[in-house]
N, C-alpha and C. Protein backbone atom coordinates (compact mmCIF):
# COMPACT_ATOMS: atom_id res chain seq x y z
N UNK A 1 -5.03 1.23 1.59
CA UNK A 1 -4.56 1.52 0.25
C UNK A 1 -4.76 2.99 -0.04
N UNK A 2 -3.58 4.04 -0.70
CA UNK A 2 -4.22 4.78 -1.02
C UNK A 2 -3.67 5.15 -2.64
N UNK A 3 -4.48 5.41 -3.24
CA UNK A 3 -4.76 5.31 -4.64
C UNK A 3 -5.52 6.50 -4.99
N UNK A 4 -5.59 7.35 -5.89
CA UNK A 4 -6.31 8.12 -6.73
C UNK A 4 -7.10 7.76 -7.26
N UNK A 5 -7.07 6.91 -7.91
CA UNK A 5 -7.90 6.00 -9.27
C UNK A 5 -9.11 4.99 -8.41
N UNK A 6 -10.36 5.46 -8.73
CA UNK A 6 -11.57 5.04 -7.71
C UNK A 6 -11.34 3.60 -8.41
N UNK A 7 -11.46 3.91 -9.65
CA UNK A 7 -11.46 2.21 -10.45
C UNK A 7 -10.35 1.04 -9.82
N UNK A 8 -9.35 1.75 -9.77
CA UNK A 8 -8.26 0.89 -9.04
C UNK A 8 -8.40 0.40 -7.91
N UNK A 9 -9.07 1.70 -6.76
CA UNK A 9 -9.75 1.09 -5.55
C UNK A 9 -10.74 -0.02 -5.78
N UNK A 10 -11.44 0.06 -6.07
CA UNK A 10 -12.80 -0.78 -6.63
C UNK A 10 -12.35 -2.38 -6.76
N UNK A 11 -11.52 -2.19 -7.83
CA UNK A 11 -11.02 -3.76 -8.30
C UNK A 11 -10.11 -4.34 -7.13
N UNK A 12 -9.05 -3.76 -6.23
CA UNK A 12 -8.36 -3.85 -5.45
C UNK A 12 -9.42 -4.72 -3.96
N UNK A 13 -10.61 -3.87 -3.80
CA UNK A 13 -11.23 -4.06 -3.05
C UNK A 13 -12.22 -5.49 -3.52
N UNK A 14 -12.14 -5.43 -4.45
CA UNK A 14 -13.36 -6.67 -5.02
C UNK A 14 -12.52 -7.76 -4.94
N UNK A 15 -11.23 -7.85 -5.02
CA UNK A 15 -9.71 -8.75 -5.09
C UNK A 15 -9.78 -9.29 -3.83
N UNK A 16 -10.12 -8.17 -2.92
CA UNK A 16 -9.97 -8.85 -1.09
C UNK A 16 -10.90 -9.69 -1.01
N UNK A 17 -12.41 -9.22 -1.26
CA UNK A 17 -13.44 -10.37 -1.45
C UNK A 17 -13.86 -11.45 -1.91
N UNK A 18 -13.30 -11.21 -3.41
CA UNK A 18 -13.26 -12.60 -4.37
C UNK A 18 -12.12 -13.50 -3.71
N UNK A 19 -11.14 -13.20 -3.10
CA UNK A 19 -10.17 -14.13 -2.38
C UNK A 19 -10.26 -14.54 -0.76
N UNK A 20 -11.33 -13.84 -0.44
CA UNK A 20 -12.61 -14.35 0.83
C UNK A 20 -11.05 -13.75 1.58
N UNK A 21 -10.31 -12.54 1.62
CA UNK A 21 -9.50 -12.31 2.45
C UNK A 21 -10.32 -11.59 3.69
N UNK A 22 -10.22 -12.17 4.69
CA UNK A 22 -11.15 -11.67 5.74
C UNK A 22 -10.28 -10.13 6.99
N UNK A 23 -9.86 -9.17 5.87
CA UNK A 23 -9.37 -8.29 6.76
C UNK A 23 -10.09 -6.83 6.13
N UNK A 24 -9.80 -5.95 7.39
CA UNK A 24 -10.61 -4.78 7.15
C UNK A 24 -9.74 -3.79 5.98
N UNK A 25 -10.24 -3.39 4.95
CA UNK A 25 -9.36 -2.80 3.79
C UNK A 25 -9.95 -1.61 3.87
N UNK A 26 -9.05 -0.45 3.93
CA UNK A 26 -9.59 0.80 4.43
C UNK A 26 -8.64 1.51 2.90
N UNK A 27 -9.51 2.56 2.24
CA UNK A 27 -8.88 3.15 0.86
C UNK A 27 -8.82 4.65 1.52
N UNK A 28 -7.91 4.95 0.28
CA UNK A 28 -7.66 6.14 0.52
C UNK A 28 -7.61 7.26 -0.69
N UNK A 29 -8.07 8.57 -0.97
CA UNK A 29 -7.68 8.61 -2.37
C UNK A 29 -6.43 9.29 -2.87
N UNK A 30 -6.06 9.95 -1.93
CA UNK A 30 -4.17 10.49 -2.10
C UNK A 30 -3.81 10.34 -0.69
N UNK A 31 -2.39 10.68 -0.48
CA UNK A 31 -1.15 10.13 0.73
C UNK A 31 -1.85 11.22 1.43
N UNK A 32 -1.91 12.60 1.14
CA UNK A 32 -2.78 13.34 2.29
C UNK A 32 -3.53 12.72 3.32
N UNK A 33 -4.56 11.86 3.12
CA UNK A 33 -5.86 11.31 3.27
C UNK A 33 -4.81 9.93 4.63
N UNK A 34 -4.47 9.45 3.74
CA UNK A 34 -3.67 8.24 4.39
C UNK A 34 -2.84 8.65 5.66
N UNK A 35 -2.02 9.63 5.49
CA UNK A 35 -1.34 10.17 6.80
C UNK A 35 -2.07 10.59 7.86
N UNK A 36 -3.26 11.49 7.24
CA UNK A 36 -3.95 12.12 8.27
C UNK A 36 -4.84 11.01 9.33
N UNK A 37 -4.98 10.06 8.37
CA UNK A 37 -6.21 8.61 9.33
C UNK A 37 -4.94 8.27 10.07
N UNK A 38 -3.33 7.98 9.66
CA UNK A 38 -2.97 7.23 10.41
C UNK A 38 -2.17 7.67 11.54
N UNK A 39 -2.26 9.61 12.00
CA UNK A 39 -1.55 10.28 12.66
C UNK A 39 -2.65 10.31 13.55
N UNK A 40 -4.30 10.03 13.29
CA UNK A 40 -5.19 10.48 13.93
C UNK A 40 -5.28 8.62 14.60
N UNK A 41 -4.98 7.88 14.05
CA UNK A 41 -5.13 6.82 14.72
C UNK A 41 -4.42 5.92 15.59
N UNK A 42 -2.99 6.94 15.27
CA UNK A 42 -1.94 5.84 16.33
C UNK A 42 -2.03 5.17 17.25
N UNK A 43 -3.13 5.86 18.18
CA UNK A 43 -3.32 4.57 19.66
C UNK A 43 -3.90 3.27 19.25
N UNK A 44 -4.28 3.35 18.18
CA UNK A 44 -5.05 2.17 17.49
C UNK A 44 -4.23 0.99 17.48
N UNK A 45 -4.68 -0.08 16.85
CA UNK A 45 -4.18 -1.14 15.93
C UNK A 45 -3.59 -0.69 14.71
N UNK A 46 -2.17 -0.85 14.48
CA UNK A 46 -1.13 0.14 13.32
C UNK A 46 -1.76 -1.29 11.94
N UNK A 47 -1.74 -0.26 10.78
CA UNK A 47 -2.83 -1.24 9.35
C UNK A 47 -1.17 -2.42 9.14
N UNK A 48 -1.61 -3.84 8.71
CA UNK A 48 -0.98 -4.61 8.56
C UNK A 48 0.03 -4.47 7.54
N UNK A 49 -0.60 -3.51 6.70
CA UNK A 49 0.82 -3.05 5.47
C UNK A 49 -0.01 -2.36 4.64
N UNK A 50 0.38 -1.20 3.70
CA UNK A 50 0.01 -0.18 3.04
C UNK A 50 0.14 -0.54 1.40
N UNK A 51 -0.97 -0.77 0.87
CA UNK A 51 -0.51 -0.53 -0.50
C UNK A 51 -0.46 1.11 -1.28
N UNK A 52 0.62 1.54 -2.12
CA UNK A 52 1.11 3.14 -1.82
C UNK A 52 1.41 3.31 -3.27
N UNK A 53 0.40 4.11 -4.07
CA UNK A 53 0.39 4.03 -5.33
C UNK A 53 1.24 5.50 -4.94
N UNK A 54 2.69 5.47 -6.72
CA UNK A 54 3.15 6.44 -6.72
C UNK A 54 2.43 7.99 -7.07
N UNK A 55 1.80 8.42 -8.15
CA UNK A 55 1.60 9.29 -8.31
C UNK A 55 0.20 9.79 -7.89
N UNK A 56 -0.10 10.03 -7.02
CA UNK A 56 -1.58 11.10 -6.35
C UNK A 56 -1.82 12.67 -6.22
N UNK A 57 -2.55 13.11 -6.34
CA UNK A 57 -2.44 14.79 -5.87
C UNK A 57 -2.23 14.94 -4.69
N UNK A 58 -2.01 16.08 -4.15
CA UNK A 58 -1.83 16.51 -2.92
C UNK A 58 -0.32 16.30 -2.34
N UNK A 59 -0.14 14.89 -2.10
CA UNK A 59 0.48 14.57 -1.73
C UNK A 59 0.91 12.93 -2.08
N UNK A 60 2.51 13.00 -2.93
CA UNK A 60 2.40 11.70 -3.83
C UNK A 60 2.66 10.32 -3.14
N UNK A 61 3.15 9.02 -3.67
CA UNK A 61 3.11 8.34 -2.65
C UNK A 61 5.00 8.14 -1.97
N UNK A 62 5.50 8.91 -3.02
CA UNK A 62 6.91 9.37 -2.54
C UNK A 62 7.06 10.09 -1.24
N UNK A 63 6.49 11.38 -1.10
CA UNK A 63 6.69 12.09 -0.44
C UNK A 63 5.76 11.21 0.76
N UNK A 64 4.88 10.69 0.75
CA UNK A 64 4.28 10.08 1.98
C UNK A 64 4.97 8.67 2.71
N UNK A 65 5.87 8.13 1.40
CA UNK A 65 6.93 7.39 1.83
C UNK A 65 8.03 7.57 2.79
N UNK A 66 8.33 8.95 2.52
CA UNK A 66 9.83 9.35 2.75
C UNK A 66 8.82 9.73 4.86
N UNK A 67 7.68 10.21 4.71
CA UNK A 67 7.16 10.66 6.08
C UNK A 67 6.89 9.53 7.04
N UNK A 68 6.44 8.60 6.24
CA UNK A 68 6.00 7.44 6.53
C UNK A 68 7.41 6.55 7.56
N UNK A 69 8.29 6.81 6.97
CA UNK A 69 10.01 6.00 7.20
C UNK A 69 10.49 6.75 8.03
N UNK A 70 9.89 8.30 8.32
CA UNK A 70 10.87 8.84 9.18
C UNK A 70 10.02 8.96 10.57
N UNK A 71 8.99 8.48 10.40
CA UNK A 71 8.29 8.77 12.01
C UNK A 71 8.68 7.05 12.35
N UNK A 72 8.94 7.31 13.83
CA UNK A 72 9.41 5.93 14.55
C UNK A 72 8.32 5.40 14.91
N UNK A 73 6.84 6.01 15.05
CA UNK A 73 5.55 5.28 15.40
C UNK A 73 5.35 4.63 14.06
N UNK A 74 5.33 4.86 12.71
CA UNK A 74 4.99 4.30 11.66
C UNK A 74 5.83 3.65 10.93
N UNK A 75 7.16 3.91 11.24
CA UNK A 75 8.50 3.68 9.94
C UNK A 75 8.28 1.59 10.20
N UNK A 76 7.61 0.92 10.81
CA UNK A 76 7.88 -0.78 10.76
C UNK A 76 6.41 -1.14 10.18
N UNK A 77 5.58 -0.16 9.83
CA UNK A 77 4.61 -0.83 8.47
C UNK A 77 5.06 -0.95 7.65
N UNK A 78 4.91 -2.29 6.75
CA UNK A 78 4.87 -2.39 5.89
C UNK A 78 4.58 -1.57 4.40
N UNK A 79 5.17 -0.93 3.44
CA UNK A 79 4.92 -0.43 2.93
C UNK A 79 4.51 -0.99 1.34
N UNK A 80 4.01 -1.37 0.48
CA UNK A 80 4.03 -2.06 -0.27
C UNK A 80 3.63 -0.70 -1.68
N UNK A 81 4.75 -0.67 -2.57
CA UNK A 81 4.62 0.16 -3.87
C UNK A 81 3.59 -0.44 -4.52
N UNK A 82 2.48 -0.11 -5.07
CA UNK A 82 1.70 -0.42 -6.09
C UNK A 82 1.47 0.33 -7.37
N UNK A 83 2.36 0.17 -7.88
CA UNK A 83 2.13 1.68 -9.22
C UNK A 83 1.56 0.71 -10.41
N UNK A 84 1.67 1.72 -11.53
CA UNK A 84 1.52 1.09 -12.76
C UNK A 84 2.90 1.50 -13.55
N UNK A 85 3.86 2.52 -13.01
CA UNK A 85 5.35 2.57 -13.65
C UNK A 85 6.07 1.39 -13.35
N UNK A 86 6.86 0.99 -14.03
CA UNK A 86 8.09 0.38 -14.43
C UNK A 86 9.52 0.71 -14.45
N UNK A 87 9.31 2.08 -14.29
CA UNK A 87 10.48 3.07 -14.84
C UNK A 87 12.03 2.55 -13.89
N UNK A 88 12.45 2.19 -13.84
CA UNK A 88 13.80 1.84 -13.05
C UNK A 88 14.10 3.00 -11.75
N UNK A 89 13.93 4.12 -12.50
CA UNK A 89 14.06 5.39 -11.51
C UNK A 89 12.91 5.07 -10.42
N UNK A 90 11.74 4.93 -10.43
CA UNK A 90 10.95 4.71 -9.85
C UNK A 90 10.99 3.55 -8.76
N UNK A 91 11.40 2.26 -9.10
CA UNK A 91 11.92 1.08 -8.00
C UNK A 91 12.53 1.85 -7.57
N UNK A 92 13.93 2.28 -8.20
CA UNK A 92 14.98 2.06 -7.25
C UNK A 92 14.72 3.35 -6.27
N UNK A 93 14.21 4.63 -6.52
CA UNK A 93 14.10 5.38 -5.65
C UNK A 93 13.03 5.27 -4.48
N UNK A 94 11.90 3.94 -5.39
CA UNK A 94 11.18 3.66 -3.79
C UNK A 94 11.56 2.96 -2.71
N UNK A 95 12.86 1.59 -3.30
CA UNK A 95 13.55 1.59 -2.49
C UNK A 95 14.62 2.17 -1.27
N UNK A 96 14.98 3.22 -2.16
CA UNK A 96 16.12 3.95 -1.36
C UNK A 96 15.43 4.46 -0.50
N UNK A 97 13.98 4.87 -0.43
CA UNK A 97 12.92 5.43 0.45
C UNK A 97 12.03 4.71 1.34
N UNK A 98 12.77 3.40 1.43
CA UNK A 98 12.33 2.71 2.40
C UNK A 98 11.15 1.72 1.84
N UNK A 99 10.53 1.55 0.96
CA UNK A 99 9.28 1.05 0.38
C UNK A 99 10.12 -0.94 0.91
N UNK A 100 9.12 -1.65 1.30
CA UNK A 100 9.65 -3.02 1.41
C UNK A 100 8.80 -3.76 0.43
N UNK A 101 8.38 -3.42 -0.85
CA UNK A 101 8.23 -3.92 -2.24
C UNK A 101 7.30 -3.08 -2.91
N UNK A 102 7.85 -3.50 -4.06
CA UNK A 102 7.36 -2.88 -5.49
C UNK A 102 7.07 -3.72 -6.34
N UNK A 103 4.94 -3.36 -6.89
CA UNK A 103 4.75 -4.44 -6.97
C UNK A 103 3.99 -3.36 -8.30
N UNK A 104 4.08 -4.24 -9.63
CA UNK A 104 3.88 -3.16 -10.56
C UNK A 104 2.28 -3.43 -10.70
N UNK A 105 1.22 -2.73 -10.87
CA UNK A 105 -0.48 -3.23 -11.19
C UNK A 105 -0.60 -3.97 -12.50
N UNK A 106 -1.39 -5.27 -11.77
CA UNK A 106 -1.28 -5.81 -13.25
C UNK A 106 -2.56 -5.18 -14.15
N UNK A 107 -2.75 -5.86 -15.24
CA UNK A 107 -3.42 -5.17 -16.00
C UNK A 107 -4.85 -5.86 -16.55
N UNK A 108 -5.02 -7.44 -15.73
CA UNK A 108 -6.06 -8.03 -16.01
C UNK A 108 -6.78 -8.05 -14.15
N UNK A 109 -8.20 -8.70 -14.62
CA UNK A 109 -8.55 -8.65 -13.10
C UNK A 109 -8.33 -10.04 -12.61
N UNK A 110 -7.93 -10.98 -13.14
CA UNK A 110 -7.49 -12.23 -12.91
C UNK A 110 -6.30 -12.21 -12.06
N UNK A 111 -5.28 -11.45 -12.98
CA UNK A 111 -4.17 -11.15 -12.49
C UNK A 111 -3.81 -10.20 -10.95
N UNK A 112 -4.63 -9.06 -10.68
CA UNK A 112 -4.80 -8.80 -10.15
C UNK A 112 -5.54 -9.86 -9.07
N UNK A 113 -6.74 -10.32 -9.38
CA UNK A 113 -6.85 -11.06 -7.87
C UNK A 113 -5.54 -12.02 -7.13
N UNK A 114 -4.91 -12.89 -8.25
CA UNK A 114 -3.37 -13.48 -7.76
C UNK A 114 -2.53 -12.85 -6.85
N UNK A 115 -2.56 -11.59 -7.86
CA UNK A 115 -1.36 -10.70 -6.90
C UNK A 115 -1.76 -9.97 -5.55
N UNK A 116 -2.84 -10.02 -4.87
CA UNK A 116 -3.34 -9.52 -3.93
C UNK A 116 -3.59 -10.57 -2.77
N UNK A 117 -3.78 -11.74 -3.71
CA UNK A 117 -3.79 -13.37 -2.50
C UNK A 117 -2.31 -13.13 -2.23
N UNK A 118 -1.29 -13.39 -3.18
CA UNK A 118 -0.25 -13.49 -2.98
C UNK A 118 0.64 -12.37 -1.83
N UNK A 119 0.21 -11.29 -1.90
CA UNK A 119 0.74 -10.21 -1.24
C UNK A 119 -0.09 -10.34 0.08
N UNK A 120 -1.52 -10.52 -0.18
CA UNK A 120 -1.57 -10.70 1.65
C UNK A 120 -1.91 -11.98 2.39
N UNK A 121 -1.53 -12.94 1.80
CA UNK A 121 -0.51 -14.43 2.10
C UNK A 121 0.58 -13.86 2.89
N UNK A 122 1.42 -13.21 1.79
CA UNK A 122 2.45 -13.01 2.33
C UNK A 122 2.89 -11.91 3.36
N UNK A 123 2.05 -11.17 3.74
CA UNK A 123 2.33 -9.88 4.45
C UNK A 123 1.32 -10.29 5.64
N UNK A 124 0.31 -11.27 5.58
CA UNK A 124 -0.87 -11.57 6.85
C UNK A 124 -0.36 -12.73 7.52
N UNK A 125 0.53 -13.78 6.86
CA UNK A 125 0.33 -15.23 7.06
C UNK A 125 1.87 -15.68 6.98
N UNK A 126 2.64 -15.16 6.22
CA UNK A 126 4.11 -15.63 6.06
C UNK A 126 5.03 -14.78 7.12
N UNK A 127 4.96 -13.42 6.94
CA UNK A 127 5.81 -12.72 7.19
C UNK A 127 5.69 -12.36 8.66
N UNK A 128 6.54 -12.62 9.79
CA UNK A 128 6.41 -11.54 11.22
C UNK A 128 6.97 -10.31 10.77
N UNK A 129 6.28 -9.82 11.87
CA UNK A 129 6.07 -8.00 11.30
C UNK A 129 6.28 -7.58 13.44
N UNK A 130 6.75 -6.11 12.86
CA UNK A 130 6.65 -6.07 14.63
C UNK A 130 5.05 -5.86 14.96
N UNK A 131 5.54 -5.74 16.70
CA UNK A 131 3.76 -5.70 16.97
C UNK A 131 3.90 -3.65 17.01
């Protein structure tokens, strides 16, 4: 995940636990941070899908989108939008940028734990993904 907002990390991360999701959740605090672990880690095991909050310093989660889609070692992660905009401009241009969902932050921690079973249900357990 990479996120700005420590609080957002925090709850995000307490979401994996309280839902006994048993995978390694690695944060990040802007797209800088995120590219650099995952250019330095390619021989690795590639992360099962990215949650990619839009607006960060350094480097936003647009512009780490658009890098993200154009390298052929990284462009088949999963990318998952996590913002707190709504803005129409915002979907639709994370779509056009390759994002494979946009998922808006909810605003309770209830809600939030749902939407994080639900998303990695669906991105760990439903979905084939390449290897």
């Amino acid at each position: 995940m990479a996120d700005d907002d420590a609080d957002d990390r925090f709850l995000v991360q307490a979401a994996f636990e309280d839902n006994n999701i048993p995978y390694n959740v690695l944060f990040f605090e802007d797209g800088e941070q995120l590219l650099t672990h995952l250019k330095n880690k390619m021989n690795e095991v590639a992360p099962s899908f990215i949650l990619l909050d839009l607006n960060m310093p350094k480097r936003d989660g647009r512009d780490v989108l658009k890098v993200l889609k154009a390298d052929s070692r990284l462009r088949s992660i999963p990318i998952i939008i996590f913002s707190t905009s709504k803005a129409p401009d915002d979907v639709d241009s994370s779509y056009r940028l390759g994002a494979n969902s946009y998922v808006v932050k909810p605003t309770s921690y209830e809600h939030l734990k749902d939407v994080i079973l639900k998303i990695s249900d669906f991105w760990l357990n439903t979905a084939l993904t390449p290897s």
